[in-house]
PDB file of N, CA and C in Angstrom:
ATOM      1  N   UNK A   1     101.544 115.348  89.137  1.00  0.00           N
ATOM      2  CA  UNK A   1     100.318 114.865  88.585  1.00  0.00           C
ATOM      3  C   UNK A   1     100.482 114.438  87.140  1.00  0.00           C
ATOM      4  N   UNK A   2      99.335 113.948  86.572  1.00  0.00           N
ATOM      5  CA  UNK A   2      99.615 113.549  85.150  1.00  0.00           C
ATOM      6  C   UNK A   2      97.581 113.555  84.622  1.00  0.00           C
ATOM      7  N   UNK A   3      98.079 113.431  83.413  1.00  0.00           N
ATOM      8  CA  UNK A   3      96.814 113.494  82.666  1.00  0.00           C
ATOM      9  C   UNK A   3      96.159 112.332  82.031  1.00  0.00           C
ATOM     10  N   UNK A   4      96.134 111.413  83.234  1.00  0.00           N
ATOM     11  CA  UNK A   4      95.924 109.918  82.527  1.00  0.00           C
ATOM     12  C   UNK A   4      94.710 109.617  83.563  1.00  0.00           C
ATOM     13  N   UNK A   5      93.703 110.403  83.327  1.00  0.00           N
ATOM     14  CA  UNK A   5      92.330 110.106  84.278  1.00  0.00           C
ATOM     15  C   UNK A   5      91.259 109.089  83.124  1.00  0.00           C
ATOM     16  N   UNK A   6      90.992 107.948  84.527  1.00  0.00           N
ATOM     17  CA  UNK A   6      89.806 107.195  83.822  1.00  0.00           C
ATOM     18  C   UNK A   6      88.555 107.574  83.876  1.00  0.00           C
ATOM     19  N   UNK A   7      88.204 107.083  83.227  1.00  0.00           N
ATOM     20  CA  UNK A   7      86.102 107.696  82.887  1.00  0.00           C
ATOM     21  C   UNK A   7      85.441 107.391  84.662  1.00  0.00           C
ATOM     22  N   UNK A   8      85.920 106.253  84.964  1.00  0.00           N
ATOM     23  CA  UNK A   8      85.614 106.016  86.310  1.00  0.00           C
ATOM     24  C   UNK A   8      86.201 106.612  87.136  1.00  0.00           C
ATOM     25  N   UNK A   9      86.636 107.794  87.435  1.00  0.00           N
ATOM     26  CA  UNK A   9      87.533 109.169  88.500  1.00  0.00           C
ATOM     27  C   UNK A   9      86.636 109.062  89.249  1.00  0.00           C
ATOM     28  N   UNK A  10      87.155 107.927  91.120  1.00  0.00           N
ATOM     29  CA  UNK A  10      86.227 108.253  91.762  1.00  0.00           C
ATOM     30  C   UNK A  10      86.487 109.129  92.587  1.00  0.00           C
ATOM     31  N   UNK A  11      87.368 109.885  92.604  1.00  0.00           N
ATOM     32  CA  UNK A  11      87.793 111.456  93.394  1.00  0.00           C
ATOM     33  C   UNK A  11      87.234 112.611  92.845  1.00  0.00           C
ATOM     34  N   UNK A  12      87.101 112.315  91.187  1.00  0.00           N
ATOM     35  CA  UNK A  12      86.606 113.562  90.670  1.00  0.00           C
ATOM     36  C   UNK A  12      85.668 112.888  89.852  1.00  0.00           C
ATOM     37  N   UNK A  13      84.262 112.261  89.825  1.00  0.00           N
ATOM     38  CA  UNK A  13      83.177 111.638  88.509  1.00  0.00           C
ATOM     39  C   UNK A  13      83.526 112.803  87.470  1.00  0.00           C
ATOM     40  N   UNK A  14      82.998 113.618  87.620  1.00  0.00           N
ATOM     41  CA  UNK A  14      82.663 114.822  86.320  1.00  0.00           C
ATOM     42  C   UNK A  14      83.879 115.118  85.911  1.00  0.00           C
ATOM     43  N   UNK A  15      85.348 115.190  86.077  1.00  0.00           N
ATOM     44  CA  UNK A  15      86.437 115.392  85.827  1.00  0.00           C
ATOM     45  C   UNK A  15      86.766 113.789  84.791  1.00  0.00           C
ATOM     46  N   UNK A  16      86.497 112.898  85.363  1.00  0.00           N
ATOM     47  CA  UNK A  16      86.331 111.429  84.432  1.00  0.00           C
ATOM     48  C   UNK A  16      85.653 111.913  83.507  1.00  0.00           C
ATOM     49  N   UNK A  17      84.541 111.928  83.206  1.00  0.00           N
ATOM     50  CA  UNK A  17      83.425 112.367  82.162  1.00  0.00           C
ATOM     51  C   UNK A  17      83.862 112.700  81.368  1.00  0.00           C
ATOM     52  N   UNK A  18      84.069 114.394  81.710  1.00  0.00           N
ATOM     53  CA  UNK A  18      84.611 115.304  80.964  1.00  0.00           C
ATOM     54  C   UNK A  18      86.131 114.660  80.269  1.00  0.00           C
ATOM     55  N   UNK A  19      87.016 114.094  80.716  1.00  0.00           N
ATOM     56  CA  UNK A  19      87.977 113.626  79.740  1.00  0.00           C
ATOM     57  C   UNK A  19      87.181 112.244  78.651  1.00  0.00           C
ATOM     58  N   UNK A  20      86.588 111.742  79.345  1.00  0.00           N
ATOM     59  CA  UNK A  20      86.503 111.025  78.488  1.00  0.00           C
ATOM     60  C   UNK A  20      85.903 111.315  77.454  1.00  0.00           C
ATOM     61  N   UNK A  21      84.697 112.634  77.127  1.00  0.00           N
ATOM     62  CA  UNK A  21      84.328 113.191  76.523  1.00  0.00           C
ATOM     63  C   UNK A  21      85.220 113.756  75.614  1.00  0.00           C
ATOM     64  N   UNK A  22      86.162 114.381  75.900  1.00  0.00           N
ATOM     65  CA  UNK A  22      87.712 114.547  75.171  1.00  0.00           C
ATOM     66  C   UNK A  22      87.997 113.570  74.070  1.00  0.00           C
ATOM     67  N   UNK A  23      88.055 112.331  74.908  1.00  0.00           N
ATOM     68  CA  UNK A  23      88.657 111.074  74.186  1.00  0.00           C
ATOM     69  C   UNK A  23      87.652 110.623  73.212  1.00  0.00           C
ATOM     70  N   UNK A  24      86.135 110.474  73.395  1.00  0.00           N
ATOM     71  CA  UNK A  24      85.335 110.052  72.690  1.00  0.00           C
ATOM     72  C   UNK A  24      85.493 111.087  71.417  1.00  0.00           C
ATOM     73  N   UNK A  25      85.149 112.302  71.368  1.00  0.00           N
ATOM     74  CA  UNK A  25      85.328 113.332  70.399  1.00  0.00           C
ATOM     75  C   UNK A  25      86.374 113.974  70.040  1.00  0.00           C
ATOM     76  N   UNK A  26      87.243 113.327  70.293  1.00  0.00           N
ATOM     77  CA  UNK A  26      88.763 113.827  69.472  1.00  0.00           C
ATOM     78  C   UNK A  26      88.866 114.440  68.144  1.00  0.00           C
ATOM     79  N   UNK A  27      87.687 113.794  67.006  1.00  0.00           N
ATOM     80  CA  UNK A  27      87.891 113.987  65.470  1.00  0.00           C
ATOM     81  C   UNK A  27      86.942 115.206  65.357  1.00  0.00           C
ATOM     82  N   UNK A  28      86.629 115.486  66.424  1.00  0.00           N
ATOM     83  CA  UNK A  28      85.408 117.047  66.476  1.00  0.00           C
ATOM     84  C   UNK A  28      86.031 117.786  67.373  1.00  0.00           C
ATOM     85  N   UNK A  29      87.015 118.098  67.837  1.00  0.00           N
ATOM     86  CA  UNK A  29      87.413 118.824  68.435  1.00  0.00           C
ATOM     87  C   UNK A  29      88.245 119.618  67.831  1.00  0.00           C
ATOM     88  N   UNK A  30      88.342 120.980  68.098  1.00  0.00           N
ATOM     89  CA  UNK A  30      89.452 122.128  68.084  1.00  0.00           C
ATOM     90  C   UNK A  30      90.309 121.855  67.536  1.00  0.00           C
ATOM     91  N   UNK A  31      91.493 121.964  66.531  1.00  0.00           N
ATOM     92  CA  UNK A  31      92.688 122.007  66.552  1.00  0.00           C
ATOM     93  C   UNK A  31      93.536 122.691  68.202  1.00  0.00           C
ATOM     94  N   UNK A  32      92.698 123.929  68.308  1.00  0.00           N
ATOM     95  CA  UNK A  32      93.459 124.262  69.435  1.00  0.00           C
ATOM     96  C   UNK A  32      92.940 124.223  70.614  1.00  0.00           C
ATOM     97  N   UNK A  33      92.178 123.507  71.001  1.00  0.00           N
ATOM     98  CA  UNK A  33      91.367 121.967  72.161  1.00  0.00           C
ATOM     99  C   UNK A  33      92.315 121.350  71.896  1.00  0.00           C
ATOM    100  N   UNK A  34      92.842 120.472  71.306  1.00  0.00           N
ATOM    101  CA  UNK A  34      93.911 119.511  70.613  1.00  0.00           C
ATOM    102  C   UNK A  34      94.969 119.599  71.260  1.00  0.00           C
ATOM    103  N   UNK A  35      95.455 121.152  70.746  1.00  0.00           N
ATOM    104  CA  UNK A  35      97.114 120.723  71.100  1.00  0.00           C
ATOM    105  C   UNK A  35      97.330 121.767  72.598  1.00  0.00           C
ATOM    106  N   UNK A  36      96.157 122.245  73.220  1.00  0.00           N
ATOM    107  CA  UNK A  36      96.094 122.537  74.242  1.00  0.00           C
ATOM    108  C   UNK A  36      96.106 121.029  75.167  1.00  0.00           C
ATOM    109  N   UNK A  37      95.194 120.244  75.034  1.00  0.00           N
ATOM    110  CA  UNK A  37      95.667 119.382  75.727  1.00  0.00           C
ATOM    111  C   UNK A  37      97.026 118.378  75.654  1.00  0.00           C
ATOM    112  N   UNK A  38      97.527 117.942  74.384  1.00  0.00           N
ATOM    113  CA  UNK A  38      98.628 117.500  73.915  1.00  0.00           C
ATOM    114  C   UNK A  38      99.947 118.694  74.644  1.00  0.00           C
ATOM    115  N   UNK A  39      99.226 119.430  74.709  1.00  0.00           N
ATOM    116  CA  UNK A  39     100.685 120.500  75.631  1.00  0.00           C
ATOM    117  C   UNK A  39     100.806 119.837  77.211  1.00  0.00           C
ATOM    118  N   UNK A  40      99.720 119.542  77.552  1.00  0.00           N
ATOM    119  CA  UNK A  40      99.385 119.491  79.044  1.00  0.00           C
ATOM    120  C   UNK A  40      99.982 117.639  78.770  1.00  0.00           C
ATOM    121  N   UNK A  41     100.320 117.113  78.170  1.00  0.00           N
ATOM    122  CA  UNK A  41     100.634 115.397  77.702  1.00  0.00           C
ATOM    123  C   UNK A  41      99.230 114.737  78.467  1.00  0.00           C
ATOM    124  N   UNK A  42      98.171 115.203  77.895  1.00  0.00           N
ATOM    125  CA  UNK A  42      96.663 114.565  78.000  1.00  0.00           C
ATOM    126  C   UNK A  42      96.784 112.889  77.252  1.00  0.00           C
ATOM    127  N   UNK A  43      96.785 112.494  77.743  1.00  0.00           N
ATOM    128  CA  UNK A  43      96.435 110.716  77.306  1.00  0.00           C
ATOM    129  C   UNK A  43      95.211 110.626  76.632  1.00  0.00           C
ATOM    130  N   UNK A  44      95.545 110.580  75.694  1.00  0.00           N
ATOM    131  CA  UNK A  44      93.935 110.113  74.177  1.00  0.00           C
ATOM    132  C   UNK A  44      93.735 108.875  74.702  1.00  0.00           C
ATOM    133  N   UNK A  45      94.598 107.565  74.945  1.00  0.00           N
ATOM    134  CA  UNK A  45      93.924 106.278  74.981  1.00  0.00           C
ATOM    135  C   UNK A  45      94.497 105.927  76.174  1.00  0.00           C
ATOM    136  N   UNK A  46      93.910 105.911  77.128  1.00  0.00           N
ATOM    137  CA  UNK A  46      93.771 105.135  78.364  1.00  0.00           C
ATOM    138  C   UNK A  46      94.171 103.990  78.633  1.00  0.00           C
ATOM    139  N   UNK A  47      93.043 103.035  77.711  1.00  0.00           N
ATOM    140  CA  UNK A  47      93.043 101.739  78.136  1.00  0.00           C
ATOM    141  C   UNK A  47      94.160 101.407  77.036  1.00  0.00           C
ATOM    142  N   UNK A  48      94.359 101.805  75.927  1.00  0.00           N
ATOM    143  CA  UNK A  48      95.917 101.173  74.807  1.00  0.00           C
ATOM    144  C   UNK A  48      97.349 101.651  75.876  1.00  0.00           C
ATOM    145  N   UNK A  49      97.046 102.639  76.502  1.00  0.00           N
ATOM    146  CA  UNK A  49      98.565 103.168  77.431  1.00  0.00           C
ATOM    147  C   UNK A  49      98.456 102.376  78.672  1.00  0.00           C
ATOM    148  N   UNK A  50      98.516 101.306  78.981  1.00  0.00           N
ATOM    149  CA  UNK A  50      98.582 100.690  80.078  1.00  0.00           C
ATOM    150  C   UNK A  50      99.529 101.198  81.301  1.00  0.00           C
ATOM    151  N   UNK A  51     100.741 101.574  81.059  1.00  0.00           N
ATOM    152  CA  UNK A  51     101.618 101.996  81.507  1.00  0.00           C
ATOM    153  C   UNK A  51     101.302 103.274  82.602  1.00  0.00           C
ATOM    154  N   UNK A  52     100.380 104.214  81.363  1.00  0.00           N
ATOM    155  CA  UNK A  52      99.744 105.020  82.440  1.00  0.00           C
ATOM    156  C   UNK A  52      98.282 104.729  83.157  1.00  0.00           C
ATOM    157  N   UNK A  53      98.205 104.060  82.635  1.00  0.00           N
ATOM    158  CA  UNK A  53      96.737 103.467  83.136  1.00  0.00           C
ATOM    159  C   UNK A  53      97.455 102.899  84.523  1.00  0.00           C
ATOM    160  N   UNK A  54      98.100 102.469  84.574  1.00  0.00           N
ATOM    161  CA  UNK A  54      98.737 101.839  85.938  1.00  0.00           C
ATOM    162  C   UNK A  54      99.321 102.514  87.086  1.00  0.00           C
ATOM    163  N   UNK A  55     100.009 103.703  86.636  1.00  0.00           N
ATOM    164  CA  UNK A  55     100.339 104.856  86.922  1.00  0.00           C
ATOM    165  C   UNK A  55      99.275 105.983  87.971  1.00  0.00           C
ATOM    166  N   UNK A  56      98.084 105.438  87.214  1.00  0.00           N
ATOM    167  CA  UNK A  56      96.827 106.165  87.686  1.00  0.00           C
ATOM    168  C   UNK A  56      95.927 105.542  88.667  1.00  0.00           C
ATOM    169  N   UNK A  57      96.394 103.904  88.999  1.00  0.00           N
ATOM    170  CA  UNK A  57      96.163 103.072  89.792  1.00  0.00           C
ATOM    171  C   UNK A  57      96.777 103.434  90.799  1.00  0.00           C
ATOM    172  N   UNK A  58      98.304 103.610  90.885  1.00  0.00           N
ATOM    173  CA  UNK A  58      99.068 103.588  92.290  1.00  0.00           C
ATOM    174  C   UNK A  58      98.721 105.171  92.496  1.00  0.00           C
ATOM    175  N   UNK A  59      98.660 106.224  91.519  1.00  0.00           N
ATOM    176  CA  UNK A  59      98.158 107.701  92.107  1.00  0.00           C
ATOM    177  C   UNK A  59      97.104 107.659  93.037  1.00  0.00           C
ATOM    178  N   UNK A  60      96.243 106.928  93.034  1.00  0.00           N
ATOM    179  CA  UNK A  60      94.960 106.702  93.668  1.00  0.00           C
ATOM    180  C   UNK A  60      95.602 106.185  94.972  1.00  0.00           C
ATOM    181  N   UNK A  61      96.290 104.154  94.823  1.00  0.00           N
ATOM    182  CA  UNK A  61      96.518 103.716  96.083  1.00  0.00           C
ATOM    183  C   UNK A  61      97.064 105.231  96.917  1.00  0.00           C
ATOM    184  N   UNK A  62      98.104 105.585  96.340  1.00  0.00           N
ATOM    185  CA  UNK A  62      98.772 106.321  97.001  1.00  0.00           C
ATOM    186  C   UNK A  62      98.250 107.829  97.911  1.00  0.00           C
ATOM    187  N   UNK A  63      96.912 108.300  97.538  1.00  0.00           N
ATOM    188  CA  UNK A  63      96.161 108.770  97.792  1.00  0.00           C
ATOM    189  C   UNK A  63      95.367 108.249  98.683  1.00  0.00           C
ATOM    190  N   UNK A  64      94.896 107.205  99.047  1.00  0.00           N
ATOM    191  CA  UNK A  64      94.234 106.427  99.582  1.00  0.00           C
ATOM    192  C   UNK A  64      95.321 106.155 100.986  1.00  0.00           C
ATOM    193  N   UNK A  65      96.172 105.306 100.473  1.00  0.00           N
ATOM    194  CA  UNK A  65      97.314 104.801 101.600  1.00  0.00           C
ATOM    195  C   UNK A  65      98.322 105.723 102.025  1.00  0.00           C
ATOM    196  N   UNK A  66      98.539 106.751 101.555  1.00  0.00           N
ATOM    197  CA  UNK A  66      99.551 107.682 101.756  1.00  0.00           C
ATOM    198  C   UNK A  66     101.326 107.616 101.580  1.00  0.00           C
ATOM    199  N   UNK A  67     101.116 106.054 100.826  1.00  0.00           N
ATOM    200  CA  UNK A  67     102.656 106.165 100.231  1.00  0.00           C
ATOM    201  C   UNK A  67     102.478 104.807  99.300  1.00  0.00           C
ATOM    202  N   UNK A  68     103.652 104.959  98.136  1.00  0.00           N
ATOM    203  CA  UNK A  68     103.295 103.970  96.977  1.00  0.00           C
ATOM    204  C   UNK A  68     103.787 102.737  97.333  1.00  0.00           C
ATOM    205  N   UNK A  69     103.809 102.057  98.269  1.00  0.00           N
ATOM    206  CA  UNK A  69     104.296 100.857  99.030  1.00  0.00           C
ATOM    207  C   UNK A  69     103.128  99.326  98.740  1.00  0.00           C
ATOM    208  N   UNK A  70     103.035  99.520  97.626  1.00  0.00           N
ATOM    209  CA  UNK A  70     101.310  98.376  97.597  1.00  0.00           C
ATOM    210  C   UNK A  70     102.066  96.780  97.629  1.00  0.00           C
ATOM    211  N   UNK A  71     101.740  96.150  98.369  1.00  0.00           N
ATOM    212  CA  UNK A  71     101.938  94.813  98.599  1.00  0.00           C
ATOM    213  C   UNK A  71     101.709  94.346  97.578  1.00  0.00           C
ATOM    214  N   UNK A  72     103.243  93.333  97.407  1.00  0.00           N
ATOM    215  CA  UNK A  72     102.936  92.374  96.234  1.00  0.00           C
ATOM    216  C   UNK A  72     101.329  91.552  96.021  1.00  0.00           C
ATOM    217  N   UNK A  73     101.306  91.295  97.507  1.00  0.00           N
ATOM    218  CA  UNK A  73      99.789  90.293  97.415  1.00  0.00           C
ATOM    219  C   UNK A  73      98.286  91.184  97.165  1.00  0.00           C
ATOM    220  N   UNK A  74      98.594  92.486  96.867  1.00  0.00           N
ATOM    221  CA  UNK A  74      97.382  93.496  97.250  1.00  0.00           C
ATOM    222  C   UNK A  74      96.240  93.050  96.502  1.00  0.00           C
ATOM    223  N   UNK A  75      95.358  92.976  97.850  1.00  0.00           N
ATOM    224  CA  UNK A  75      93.934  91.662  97.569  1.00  0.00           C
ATOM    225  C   UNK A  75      92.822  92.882  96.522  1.00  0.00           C
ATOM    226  N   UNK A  76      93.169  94.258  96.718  1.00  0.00           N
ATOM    227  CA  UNK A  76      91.724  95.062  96.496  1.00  0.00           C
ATOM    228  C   UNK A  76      92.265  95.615  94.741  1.00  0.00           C
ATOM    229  N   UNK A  77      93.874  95.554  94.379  1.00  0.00           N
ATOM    230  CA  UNK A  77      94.304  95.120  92.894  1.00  0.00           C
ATOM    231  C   UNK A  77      95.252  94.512  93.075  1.00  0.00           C
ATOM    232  N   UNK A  78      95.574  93.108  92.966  1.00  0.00           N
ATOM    233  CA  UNK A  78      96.543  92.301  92.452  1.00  0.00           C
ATOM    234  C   UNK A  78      97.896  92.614  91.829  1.00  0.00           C
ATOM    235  N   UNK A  79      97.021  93.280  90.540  1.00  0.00           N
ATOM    236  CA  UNK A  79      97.826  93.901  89.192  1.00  0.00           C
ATOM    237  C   UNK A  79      98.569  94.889  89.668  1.00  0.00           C
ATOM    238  N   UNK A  80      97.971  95.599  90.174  1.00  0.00           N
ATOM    239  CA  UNK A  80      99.014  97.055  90.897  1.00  0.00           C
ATOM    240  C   UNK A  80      99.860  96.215  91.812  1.00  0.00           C
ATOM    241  N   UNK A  81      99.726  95.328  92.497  1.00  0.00           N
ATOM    242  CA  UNK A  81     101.219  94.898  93.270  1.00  0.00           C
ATOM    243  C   UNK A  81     101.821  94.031  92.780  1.00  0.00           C
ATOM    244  N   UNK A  82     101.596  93.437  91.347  1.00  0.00           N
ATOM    245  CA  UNK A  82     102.737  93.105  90.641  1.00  0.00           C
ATOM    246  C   UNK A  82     103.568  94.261  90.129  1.00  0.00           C
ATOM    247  N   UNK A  83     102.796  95.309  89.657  1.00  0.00           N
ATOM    248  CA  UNK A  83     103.293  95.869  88.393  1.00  0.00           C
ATOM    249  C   UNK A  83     104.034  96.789  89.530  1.00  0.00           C
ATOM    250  N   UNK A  84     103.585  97.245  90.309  1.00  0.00           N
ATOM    251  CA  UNK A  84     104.908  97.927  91.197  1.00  0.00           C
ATOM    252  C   UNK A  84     105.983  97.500  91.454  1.00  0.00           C
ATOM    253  N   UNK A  85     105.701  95.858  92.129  1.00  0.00           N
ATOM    254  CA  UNK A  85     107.350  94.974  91.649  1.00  0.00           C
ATOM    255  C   UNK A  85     107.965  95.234  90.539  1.00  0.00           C
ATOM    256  N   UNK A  86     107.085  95.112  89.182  1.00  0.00           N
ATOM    257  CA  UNK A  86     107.936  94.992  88.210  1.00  0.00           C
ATOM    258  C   UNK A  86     108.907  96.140  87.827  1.00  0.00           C
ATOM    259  N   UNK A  87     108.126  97.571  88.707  1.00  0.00           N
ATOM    260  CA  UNK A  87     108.461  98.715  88.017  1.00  0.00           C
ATOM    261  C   UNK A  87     110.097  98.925  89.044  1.00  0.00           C
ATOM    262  N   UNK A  88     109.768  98.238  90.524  1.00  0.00           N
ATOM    263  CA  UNK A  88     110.746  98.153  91.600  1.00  0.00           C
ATOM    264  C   UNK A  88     112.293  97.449  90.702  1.00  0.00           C
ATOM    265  N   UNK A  89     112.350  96.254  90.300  1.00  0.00           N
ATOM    266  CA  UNK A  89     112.980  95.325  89.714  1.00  0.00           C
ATOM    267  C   UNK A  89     113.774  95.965  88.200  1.00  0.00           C
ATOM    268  N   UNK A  90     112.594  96.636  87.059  1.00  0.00           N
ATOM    269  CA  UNK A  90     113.693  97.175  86.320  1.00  0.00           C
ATOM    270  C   UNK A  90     113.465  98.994  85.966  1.00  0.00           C
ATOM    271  N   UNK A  91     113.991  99.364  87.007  1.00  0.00           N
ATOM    272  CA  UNK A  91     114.508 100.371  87.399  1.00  0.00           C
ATOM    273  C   UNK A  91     115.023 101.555  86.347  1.00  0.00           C
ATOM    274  N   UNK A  92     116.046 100.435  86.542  1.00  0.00           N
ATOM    275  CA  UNK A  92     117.262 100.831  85.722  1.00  0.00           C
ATOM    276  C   UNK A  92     116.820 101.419  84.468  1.00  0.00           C
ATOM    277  N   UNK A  93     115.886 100.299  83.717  1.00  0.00           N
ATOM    278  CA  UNK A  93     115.741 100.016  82.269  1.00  0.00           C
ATOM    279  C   UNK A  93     114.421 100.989  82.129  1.00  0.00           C
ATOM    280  N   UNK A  94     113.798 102.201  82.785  1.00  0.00           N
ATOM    281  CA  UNK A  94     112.382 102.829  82.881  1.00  0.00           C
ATOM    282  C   UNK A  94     112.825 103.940  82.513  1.00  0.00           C
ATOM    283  N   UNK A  95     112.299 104.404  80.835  1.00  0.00           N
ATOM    284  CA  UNK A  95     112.443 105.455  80.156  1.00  0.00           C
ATOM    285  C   UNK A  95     112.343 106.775  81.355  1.00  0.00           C
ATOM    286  N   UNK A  96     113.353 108.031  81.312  1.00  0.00           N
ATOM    287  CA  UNK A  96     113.472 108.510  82.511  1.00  0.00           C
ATOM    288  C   UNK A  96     112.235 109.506  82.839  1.00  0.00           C
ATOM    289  N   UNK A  97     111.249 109.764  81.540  1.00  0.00           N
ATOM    290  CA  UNK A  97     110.368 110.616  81.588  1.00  0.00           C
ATOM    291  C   UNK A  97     109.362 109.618  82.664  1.00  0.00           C
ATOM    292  N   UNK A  98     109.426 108.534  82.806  1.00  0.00           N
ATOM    293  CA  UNK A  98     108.392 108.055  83.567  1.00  0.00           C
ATOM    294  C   UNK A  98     108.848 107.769  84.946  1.00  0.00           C
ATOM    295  N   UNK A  99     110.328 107.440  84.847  1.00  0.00           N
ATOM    296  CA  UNK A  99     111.266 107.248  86.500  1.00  0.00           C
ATOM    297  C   UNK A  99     110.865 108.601  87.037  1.00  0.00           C
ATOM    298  N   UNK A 100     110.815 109.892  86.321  1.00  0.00           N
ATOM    299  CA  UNK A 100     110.214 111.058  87.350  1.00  0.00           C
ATOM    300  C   UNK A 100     109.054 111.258  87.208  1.00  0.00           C
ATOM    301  N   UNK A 101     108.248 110.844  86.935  1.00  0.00           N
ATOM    302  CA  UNK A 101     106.514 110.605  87.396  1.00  0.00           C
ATOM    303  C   UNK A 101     106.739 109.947  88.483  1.00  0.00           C
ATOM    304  N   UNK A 102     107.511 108.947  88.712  1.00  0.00           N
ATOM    305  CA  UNK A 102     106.945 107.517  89.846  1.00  0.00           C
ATOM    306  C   UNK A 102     107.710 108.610  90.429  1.00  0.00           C
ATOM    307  N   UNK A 103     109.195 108.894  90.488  1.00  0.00           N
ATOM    308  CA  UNK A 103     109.630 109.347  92.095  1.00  0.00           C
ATOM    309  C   UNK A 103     109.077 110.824  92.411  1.00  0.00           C
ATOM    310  N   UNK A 104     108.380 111.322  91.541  1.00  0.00           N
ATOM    311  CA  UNK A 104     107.031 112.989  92.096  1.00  0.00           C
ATOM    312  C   UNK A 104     106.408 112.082  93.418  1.00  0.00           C
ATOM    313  N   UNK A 105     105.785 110.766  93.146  1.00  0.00           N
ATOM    314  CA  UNK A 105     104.422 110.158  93.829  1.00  0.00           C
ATOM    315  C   UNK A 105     105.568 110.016  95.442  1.00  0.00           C
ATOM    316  N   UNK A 106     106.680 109.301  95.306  1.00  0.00           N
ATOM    317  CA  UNK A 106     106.919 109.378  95.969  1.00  0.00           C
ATOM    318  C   UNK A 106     107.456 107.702  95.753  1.00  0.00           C
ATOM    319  N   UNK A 107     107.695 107.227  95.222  1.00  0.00           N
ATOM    320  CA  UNK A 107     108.117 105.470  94.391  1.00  0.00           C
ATOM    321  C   UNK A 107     109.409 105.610  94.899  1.00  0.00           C
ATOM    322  N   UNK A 108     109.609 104.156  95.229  1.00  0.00           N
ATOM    323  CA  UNK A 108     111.124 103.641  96.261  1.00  0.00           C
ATOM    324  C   UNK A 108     111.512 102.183  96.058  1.00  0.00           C
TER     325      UNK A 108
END
């Protein structure tokens, strides 16, 4: 799993919320709210981390479809079946902290 949930969590609404509530009030929060979540590698910006923002796209397909296989042409996101090509293609070159996120999901 990972900690890169959007405000729109339609598996969990109130689990969306609640982070984003996180994210909105960051400069009022806890020091140790803070680095409790920064322990857990909680994503402050969502939409600036694309990478995981995308990440949190195929968690879903993959939830949905039951394996991370999304068609290049995928009509219901586009973007997710490019960016899975792209992630398919350079491999090689994918900082390794994120090559073992994709192969947890189950990425091939």
């Amino acid at each position: 799993g990972d900690c890169c949930v959007p405000v729109k969590y339609t598996v969990d609404p109130k689990l969306g919320r609640w982070v984003h509530m996180q994210r909105f009030n960051k400069s009022f929060l806890r020091q140790e709210r803070k680095d409790q979540l920064d322990a857990i590698e909680f994503v402050w910006n969502y939409a600036k981390d694309s990478w995981y923002g995308m990440l949190a796209r195929l968690i879903a397909y993959k939830k949905a479809h039951g394996d991370c296989n999304v068609p290049q042409d995928y009509e219901a996101d586009p973007r997710l079946g490019l960016w899975v090509m792209d992630q398919q293609m350079r491999l090689e070159y994918i900082p390794n902290d994120r090559k073992k996120r994709l192969f947890a999901l189950g990425f091939k």
